[in-house]
PDB file of N, CA and C in Angstrom:
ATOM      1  N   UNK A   1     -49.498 138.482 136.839  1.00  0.00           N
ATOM      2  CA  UNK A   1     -50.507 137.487 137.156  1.00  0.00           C
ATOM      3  C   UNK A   1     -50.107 136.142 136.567  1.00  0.00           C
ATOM      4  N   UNK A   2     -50.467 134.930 137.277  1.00  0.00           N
ATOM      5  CA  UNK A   2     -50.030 133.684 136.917  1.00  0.00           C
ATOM      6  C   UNK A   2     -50.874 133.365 135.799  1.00  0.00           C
ATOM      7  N   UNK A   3     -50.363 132.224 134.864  1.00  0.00           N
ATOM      8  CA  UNK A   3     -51.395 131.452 133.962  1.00  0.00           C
ATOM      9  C   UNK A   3     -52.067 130.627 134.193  1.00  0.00           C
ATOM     10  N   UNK A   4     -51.927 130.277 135.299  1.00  0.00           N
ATOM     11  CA  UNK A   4     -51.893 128.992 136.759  1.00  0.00           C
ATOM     12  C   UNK A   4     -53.457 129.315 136.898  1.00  0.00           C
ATOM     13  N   UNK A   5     -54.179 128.121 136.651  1.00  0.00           N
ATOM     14  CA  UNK A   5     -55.257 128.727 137.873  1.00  0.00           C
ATOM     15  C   UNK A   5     -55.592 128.073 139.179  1.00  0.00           C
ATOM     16  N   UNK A   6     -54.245 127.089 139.325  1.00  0.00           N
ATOM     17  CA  UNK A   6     -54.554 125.861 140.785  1.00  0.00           C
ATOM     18  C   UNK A   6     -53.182 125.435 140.642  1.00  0.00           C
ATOM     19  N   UNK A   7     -52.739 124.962 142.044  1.00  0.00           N
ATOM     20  CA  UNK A   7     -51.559 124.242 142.333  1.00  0.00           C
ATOM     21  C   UNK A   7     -51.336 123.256 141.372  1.00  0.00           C
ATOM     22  N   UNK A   8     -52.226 122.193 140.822  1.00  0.00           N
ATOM     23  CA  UNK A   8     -52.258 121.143 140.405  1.00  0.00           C
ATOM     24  C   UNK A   8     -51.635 122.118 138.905  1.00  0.00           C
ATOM     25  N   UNK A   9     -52.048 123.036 138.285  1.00  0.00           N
ATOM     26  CA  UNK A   9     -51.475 123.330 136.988  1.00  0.00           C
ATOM     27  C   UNK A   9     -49.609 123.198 137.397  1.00  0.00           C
ATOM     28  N   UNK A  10     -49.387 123.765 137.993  1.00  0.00           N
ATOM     29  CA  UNK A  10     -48.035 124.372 138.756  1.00  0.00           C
ATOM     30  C   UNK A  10     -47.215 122.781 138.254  1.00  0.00           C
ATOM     31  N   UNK A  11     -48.110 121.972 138.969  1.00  0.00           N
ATOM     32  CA  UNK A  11     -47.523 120.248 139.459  1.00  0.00           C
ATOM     33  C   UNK A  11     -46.980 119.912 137.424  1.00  0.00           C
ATOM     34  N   UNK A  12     -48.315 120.020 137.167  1.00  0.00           N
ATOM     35  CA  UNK A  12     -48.349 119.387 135.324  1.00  0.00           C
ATOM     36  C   UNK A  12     -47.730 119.827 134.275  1.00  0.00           C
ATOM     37  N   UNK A  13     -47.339 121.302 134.872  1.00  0.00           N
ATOM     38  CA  UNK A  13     -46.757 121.823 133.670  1.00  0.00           C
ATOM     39  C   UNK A  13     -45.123 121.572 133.868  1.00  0.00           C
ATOM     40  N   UNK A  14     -44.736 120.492 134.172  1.00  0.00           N
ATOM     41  CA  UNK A  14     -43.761 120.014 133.850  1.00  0.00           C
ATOM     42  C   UNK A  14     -42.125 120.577 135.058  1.00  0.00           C
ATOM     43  N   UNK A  15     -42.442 121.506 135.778  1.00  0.00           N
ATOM     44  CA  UNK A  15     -41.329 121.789 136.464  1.00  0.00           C
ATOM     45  C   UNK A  15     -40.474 121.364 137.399  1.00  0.00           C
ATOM     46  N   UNK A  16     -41.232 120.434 138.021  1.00  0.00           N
ATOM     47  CA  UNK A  16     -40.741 119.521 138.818  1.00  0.00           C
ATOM     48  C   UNK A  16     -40.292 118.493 138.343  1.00  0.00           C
ATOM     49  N   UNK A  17     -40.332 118.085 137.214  1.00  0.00           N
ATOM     50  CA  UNK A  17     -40.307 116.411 136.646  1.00  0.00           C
ATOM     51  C   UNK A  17     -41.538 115.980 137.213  1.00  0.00           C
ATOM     52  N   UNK A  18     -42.700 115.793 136.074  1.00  0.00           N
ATOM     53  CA  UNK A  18     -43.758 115.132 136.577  1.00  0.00           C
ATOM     54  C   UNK A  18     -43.743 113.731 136.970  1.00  0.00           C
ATOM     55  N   UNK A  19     -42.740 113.388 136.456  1.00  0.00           N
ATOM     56  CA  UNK A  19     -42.969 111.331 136.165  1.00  0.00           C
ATOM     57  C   UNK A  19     -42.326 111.134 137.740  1.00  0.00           C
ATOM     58  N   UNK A  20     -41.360 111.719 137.954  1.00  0.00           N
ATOM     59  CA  UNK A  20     -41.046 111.331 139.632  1.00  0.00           C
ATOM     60  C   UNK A  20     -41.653 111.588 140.782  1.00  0.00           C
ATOM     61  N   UNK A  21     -42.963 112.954 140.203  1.00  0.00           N
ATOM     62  CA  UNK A  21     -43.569 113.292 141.574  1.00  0.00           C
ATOM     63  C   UNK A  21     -44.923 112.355 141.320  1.00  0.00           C
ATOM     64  N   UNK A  22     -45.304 111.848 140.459  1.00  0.00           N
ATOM     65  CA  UNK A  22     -46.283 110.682 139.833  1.00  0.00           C
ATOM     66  C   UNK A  22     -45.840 109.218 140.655  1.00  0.00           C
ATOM     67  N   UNK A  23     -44.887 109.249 140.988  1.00  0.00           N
ATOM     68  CA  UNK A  23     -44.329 107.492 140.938  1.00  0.00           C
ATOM     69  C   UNK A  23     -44.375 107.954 142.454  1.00  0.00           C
ATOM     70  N   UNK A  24     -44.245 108.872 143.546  1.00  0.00           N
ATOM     71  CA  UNK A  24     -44.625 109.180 144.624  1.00  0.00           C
ATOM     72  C   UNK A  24     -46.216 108.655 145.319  1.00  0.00           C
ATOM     73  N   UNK A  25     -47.120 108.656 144.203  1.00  0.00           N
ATOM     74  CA  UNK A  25     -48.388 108.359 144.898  1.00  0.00           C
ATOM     75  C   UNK A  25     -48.587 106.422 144.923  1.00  0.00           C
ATOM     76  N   UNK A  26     -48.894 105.994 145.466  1.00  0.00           N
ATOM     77  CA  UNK A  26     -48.902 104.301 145.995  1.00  0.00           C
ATOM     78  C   UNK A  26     -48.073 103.788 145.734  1.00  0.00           C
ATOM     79  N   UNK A  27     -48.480 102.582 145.002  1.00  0.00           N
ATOM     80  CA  UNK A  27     -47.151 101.651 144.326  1.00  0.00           C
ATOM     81  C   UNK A  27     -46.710 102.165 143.090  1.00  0.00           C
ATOM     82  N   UNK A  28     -47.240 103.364 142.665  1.00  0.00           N
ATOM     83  CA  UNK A  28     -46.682 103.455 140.845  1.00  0.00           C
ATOM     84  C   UNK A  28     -45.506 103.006 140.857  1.00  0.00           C
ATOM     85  N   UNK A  29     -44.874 102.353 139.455  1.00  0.00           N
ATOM     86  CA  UNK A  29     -43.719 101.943 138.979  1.00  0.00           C
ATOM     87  C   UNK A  29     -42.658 103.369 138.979  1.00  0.00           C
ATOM     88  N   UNK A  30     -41.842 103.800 139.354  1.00  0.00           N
ATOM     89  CA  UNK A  30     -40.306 104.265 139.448  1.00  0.00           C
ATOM     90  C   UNK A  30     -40.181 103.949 137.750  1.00  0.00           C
ATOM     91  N   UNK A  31     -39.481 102.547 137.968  1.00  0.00           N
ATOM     92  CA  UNK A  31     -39.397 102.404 136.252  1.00  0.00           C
ATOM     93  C   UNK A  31     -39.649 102.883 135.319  1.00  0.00           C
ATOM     94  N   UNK A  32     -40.988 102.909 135.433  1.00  0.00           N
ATOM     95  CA  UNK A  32     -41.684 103.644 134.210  1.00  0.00           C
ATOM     96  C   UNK A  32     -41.826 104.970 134.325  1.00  0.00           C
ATOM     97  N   UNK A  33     -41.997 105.675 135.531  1.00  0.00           N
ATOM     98  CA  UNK A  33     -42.325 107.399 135.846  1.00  0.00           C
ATOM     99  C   UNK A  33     -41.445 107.918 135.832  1.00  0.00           C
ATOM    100  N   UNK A  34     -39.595 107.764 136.158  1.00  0.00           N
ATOM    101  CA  UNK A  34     -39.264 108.188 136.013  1.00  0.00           C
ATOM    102  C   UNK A  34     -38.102 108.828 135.016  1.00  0.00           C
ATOM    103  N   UNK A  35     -38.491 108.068 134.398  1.00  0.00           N
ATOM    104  CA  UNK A  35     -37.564 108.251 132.943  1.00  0.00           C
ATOM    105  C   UNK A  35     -38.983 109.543 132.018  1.00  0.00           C
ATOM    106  N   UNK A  36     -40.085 109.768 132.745  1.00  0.00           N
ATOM    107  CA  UNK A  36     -40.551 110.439 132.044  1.00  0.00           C
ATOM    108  C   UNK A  36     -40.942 111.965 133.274  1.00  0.00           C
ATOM    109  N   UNK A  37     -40.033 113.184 132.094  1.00  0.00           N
ATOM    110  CA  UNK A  37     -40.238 114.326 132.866  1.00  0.00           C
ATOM    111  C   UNK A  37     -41.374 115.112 132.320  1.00  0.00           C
ATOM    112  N   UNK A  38     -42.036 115.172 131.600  1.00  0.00           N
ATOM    113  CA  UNK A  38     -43.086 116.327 130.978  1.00  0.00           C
ATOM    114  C   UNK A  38     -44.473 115.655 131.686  1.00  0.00           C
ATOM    115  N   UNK A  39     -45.412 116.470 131.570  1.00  0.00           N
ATOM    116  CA  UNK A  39     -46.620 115.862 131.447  1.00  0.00           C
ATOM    117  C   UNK A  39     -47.230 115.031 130.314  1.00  0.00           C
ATOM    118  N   UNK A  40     -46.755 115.640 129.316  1.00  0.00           N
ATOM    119  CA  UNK A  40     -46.709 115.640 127.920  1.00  0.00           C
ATOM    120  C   UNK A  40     -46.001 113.789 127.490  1.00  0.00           C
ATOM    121  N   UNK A  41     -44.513 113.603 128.381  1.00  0.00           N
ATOM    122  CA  UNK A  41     -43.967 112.481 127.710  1.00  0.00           C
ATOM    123  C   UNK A  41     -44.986 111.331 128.698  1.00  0.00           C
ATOM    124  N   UNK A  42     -45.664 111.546 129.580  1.00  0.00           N
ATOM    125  CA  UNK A  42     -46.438 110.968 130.608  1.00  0.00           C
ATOM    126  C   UNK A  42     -47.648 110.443 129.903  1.00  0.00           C
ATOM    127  N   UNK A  43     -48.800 111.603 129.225  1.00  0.00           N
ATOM    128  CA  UNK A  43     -49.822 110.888 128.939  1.00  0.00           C
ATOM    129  C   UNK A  43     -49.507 110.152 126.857  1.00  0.00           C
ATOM    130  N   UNK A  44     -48.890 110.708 126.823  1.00  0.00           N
ATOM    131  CA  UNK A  44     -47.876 109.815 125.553  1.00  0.00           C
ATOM    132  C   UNK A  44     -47.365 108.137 124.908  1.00  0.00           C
ATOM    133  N   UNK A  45     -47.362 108.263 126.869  1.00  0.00           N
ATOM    134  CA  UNK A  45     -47.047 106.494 127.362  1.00  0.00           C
ATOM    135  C   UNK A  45     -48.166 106.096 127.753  1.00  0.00           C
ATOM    136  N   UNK A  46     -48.755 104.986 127.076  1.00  0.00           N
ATOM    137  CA  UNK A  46     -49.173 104.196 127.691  1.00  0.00           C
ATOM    138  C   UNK A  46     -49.113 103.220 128.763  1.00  0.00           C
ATOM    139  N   UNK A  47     -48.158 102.759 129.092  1.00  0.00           N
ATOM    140  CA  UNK A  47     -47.474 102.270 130.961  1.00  0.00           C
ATOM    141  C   UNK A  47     -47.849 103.255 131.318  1.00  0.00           C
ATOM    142  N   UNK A  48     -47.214 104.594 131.013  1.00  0.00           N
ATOM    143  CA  UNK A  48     -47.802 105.521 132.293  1.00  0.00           C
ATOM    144  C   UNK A  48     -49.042 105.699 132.677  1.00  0.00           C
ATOM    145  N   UNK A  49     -49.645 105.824 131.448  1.00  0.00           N
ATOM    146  CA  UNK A  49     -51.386 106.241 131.712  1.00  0.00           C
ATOM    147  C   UNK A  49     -52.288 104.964 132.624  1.00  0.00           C
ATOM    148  N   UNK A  50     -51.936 103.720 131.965  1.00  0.00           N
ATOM    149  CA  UNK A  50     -52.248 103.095 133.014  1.00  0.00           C
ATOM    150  C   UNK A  50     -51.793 102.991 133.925  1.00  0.00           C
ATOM    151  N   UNK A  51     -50.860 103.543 134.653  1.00  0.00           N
ATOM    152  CA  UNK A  51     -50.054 103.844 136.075  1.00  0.00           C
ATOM    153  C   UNK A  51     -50.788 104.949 136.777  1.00  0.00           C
ATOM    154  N   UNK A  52     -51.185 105.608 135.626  1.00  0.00           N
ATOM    155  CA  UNK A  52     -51.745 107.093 136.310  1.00  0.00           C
ATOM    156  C   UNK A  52     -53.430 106.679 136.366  1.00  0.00           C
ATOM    157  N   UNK A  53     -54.121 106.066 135.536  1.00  0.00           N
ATOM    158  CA  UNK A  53     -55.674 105.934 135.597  1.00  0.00           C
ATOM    159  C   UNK A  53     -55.881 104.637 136.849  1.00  0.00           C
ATOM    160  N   UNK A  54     -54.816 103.861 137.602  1.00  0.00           N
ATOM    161  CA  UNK A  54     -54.763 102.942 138.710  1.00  0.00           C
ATOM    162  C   UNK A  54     -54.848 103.697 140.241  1.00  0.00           C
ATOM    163  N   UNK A  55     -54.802 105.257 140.295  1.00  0.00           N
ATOM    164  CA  UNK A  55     -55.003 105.570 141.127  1.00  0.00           C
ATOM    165  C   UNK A  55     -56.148 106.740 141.331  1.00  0.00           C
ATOM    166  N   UNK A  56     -57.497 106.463 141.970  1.00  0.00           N
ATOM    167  CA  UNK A  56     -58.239 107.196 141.686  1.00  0.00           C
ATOM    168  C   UNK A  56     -58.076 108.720 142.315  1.00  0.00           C
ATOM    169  N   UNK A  57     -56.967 108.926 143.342  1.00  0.00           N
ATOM    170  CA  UNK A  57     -56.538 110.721 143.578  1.00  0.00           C
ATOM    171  C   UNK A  57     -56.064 111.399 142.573  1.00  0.00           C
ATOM    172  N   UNK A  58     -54.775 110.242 141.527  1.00  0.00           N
ATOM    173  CA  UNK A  58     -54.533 111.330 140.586  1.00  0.00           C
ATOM    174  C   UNK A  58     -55.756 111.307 139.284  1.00  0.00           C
ATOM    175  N   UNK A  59     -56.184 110.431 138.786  1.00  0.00           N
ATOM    176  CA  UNK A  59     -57.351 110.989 138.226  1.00  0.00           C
ATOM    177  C   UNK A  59     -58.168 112.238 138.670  1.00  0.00           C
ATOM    178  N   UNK A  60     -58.286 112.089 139.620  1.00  0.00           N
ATOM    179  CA  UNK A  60     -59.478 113.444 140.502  1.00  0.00           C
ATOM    180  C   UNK A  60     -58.301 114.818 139.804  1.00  0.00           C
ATOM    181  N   UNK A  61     -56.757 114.431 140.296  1.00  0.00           N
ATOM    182  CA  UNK A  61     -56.116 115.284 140.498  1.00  0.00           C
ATOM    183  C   UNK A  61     -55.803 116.200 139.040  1.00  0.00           C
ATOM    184  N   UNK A  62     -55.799 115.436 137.875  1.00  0.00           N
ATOM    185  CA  UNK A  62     -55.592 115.844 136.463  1.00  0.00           C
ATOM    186  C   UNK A  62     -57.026 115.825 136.049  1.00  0.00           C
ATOM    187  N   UNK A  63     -58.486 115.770 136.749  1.00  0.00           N
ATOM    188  CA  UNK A  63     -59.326 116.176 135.785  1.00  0.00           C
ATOM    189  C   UNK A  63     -59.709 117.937 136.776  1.00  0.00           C
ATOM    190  N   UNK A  64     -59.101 118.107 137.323  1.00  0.00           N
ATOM    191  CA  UNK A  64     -59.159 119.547 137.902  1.00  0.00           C
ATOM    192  C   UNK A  64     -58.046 120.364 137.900  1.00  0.00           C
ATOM    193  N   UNK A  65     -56.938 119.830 136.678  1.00  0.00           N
ATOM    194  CA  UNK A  65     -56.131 120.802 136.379  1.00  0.00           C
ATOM    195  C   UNK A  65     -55.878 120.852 134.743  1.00  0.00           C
ATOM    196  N   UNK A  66     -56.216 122.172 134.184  1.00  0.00           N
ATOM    197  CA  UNK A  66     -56.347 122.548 132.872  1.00  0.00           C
ATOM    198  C   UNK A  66     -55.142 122.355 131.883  1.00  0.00           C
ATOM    199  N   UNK A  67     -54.182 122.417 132.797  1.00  0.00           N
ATOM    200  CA  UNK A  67     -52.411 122.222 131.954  1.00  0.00           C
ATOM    201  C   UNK A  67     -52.684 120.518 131.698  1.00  0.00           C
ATOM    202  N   UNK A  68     -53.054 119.748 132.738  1.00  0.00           N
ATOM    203  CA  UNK A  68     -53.107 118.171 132.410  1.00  0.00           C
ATOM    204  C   UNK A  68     -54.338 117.984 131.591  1.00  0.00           C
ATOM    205  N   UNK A  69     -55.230 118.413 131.602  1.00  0.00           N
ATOM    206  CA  UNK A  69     -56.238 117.986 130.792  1.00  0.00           C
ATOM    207  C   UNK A  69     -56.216 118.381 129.008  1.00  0.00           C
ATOM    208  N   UNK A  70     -55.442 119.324 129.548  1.00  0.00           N
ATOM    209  CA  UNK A  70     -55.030 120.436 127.844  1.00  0.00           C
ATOM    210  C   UNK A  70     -54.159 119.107 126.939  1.00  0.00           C
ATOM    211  N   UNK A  71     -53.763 117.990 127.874  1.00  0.00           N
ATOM    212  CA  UNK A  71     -52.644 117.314 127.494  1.00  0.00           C
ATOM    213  C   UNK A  71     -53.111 116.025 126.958  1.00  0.00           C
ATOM    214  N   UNK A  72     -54.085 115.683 128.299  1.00  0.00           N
ATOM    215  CA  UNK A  72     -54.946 114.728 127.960  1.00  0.00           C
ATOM    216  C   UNK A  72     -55.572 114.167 126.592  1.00  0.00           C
ATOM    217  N   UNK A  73     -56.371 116.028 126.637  1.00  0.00           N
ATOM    218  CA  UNK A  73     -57.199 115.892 125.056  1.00  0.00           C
ATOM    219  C   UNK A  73     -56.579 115.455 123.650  1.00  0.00           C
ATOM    220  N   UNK A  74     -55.069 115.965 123.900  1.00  0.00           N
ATOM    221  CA  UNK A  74     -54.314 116.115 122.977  1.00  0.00           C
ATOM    222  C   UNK A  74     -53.597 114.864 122.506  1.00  0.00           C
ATOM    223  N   UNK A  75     -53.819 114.191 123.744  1.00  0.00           N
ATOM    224  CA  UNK A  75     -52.666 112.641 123.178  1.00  0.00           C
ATOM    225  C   UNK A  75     -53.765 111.747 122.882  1.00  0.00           C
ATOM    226  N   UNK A  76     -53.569 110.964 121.881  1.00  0.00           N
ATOM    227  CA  UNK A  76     -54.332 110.120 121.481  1.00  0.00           C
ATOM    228  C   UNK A  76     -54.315 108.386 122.401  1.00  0.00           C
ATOM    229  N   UNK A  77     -53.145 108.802 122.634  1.00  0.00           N
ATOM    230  CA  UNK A  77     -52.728 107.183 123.776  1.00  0.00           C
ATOM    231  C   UNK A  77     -53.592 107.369 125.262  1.00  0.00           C
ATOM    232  N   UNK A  78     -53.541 108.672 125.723  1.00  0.00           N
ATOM    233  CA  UNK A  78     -53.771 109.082 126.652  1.00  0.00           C
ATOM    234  C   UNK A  78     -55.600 109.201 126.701  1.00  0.00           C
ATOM    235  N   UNK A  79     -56.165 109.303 125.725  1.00  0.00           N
ATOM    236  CA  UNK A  79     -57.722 109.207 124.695  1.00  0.00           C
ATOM    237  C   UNK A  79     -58.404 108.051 125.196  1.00  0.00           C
ATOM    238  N   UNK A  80     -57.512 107.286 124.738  1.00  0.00           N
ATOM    239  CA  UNK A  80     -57.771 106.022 124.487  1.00  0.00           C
ATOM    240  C   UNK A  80     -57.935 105.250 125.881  1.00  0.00           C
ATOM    241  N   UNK A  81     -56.867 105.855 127.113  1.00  0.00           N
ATOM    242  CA  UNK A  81     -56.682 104.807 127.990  1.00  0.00           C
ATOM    243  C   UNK A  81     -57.945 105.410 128.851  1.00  0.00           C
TER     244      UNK A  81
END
């Protein structure tokens, strides 16, 4: 049985390189997403987080997956933004 409980965990927990499949949704910066592969080195950064809180799908998309939110809680940069 998976630990997974939604696609979106699958996306966050890092296997794909999150920061490049992140810089996929509108204009996000390349620059900045993709030098970052974890979920983890993602909400860490601040560029990113405000890259990531500028689009309101992936918000929707990381507050309905438990691997990103587990991550969320945890970074204090990521807290904050």
């Amino acid at each position: 049985m998976s630990s997974y409980e939604n696609l979106k965990d699958v996306f966050f927990d890092s296997e794909f390189h999150v920061g490049r499949g992140l810089a996929t949704y509108g204009d996000l910066s390349e620059e900045i997403l993709n030098e970052l592969a974890t979920w983890e080195d993602v909400v860490n950064s601040e560029d990113a987080m405000n890259e990531v809180v500028s689009v309101n799908e992936l918000v929707i998309g990381v507050s309905r997956s438990r691997v990103a939110m587990d991550a969320v809680a945890a970074s204090e940069t990521a807290m904050n933004i």
